[in-house]
Protein backbone atom coordinates (compact mmCIF):
# COMPACT_ATOMS: atom_id res chain seq x y z
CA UNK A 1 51.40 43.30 -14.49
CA UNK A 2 50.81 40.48 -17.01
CA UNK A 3 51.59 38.18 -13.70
CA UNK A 4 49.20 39.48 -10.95
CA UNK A 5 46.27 39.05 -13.85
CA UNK A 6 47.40 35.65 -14.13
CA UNK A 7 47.42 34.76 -10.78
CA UNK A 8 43.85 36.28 -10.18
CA UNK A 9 42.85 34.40 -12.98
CA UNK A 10 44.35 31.12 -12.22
CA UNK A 11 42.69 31.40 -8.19
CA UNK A 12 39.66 32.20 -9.67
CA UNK A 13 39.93 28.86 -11.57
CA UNK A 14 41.08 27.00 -9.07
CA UNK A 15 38.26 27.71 -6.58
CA UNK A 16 35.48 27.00 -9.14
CA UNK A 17 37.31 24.15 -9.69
CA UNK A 18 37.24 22.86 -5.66
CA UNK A 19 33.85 24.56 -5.71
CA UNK A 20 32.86 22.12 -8.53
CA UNK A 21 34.71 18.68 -7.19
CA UNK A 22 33.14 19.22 -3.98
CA UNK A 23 29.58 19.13 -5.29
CA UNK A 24 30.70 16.14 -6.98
CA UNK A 25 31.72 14.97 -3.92
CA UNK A 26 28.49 15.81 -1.60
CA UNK A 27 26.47 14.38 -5.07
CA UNK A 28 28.35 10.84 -4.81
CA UNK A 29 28.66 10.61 -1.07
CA UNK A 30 24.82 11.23 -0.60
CA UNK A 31 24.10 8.94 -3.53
CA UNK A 32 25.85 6.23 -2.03
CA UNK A 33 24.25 6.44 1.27
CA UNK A 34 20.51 6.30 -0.38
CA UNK A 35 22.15 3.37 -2.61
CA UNK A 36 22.99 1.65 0.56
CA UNK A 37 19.79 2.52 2.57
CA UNK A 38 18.16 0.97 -0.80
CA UNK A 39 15.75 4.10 -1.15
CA UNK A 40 16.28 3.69 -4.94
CA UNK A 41 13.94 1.04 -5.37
CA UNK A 42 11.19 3.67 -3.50
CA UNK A 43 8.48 3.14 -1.46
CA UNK A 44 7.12 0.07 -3.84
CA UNK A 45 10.02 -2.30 -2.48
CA UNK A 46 9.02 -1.75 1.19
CA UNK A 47 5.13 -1.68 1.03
CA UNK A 48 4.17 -4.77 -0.77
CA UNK A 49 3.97 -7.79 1.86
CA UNK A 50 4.33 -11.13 0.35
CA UNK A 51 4.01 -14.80 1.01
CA UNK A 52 7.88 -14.83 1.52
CA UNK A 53 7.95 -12.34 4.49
CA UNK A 54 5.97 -14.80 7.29
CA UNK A 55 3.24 -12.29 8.34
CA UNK A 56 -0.02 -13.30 9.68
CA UNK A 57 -3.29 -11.30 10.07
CA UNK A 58 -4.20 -10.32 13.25
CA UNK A 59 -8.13 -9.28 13.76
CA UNK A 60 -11.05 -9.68 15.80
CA UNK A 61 -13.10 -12.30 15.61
CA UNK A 62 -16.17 -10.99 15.29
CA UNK A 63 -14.97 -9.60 11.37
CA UNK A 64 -14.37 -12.79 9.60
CA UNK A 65 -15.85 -15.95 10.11
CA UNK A 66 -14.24 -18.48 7.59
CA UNK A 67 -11.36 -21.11 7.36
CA UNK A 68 -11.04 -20.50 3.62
CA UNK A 69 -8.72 -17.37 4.15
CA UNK A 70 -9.72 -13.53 3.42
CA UNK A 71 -9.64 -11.41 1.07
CA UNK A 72 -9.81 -7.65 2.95
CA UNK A 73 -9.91 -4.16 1.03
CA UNK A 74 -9.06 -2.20 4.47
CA UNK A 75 -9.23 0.92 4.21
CA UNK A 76 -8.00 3.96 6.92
CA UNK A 77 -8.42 7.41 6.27
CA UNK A 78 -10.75 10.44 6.69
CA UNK A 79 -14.37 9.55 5.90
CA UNK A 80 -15.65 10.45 1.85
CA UNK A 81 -16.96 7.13 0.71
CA UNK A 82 -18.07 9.27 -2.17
CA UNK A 83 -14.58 10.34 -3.19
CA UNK A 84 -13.27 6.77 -3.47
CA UNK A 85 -16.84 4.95 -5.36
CA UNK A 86 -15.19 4.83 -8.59
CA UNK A 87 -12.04 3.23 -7.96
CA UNK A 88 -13.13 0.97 -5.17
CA UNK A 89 -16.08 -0.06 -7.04
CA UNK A 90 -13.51 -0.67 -10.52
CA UNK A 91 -11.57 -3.06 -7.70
CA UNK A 92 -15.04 -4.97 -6.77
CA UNK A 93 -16.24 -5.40 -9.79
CA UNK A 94 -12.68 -6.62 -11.19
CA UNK A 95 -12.58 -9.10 -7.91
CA UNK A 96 -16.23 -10.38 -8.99
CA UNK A 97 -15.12 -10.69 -12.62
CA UNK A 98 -12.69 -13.34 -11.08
CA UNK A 99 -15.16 -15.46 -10.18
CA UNK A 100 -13.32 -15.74 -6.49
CA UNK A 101 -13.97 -18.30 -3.95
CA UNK A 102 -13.92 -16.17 -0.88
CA UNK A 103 -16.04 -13.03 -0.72
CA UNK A 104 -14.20 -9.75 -0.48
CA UNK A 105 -14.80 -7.89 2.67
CA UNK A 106 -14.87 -3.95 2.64
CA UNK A 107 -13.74 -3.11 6.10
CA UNK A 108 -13.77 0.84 6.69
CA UNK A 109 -11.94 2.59 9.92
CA UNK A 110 -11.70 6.17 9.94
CA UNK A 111 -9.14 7.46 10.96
CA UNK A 112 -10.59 10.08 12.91
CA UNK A 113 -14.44 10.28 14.69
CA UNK A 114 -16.96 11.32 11.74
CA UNK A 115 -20.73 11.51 11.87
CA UNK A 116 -23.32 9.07 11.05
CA UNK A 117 -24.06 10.13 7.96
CA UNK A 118 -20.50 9.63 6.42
CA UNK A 119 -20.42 6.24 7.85
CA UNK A 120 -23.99 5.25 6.29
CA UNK A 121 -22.81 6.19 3.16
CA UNK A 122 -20.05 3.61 3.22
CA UNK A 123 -22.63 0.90 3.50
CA UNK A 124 -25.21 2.84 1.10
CA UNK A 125 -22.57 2.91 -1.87
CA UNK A 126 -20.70 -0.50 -1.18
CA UNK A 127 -23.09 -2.65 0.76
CA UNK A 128 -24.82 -3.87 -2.58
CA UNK A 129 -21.75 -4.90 -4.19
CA UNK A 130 -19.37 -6.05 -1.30
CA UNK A 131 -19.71 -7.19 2.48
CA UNK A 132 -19.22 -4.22 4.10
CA UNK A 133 -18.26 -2.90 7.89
CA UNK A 134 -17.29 -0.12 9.46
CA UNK A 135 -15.86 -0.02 12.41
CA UNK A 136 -13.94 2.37 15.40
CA UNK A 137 -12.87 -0.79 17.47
CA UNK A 138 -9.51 -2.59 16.81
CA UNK A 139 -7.63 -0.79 13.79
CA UNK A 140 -5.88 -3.27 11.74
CA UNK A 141 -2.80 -1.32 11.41
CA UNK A 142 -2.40 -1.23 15.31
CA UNK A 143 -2.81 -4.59 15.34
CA UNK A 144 -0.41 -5.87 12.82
CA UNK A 145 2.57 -3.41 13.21
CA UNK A 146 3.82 -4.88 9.58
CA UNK A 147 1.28 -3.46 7.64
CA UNK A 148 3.16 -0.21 5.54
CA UNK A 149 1.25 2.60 6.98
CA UNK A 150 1.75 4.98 3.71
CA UNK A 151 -1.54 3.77 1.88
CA UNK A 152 -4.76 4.57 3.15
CA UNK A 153 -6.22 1.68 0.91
CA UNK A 154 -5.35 -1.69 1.19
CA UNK A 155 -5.50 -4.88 -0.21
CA UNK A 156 -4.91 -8.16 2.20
CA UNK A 157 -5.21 -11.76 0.73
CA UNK A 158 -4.49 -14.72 3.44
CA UNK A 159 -4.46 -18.28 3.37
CA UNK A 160 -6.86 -21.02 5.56
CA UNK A 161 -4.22 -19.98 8.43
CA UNK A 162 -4.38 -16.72 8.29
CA UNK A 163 -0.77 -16.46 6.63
CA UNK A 164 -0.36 -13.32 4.74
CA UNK A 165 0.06 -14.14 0.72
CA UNK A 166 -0.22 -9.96 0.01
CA UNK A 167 -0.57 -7.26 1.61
CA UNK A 168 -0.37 -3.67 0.26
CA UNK A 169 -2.07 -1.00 -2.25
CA UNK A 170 -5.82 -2.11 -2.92
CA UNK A 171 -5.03 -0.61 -6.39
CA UNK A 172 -2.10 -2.69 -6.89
CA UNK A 173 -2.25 -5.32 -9.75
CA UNK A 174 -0.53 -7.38 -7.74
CA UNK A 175 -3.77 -7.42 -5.31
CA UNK A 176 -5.55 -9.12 -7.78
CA UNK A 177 -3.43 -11.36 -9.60
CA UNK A 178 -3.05 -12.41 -5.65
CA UNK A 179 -6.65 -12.71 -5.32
CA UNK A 180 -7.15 -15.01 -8.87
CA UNK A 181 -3.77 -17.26 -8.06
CA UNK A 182 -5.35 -17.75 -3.95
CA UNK A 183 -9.01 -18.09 -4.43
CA UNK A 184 -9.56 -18.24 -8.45
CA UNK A 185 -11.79 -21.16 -9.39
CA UNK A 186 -10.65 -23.85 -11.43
CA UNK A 187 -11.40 -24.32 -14.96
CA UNK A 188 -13.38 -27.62 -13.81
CA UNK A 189 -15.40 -25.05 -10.84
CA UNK A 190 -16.41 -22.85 -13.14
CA UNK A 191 -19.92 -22.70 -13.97
């Protein structure tokens, strides 16, 4: 008697035991995989765009005339200029504070057809503080296949030959230590 209820206590052991070691096992082999796959670092490592990477800017011409390079807050979502004033505005304002060079250009494209009236208000709350456009034609994210597409907002500093230096959130500090390092004036420009 004192056997059997050993045995059905030792099974009962054992299988919690395999039961056990083989979540172990699924938690390891899975964790290796996203190791390997380099998920780890998140969605950070993959959406920043640097100098290092090789990417140029591809646009129409009719959006920026200069040689100097650009400085682009692109942003592509569902029209509510009034839902993203604050933060784009604390971005302006921190790119004026720079004292910059090149003049940031706000370029809007909806990502879906809107009304008039949400497109005015893009240039009625940004148009005083920032060149503005919006536009349907020629979405930058079609045309440079490079650009993470898990923003909505972003922040694009090129060179003279159109040579990506950054590319990713517009809320980013990286975006504007960018900005400073590619168009900053010098102590001897400054005014």
């Amino acid at each position: 008697m004192g056997s059997l209820k050993t045995d059905v206590i030792f099974k009962a052991t054992l299988r919690t035991i395999i039961y056990a070691l083989f979540g172990f096992f699924v938690f390891f082999l899975t964790s290796f995989f996203l190791y390997k796959k380099n998920y780890t670092k998140g969605s950070f490592h993959y959406s920043t765009i640097g100098e290092a990477d090789s990417c140029i800017l591809e646009y129409p011409d009719y959006l920026f005339k200069t040689g100097n390079g650009v400085i682009l807050m692109y942003i592509e979502t569902k029209a509510c200029a009034k839902c993203s004033e604050s933060i784009i505005l604390n971005t302006v304002n921190s790119l004026k504070d720079s004292k910059l060079i090149v003049e940031p250009v706000l370029l809007f494209h909806p990502s879906e057809k809107t009304d008039s009236v949400k497109i005015n208000d893009y240039y009625d709350i940004f148009a005083e503080h920032v060149k503005t456009v919006v536009t349907y034609d020629d979405s930058i994210m079609i045309n440079n296949s490079w650009l993470p597409d898990n923003f909505g907002f972003y922040g694009i500093v090129t060179d003279s030959l159109n040579m990506v230096q950054y590319a990713g959130s517009l809320f980013d500090p990286g975006f504007l230590a960018c900005c400073k390092r590619q168009f900053g004036k010098r102590e001897s420009e400054r005014e």
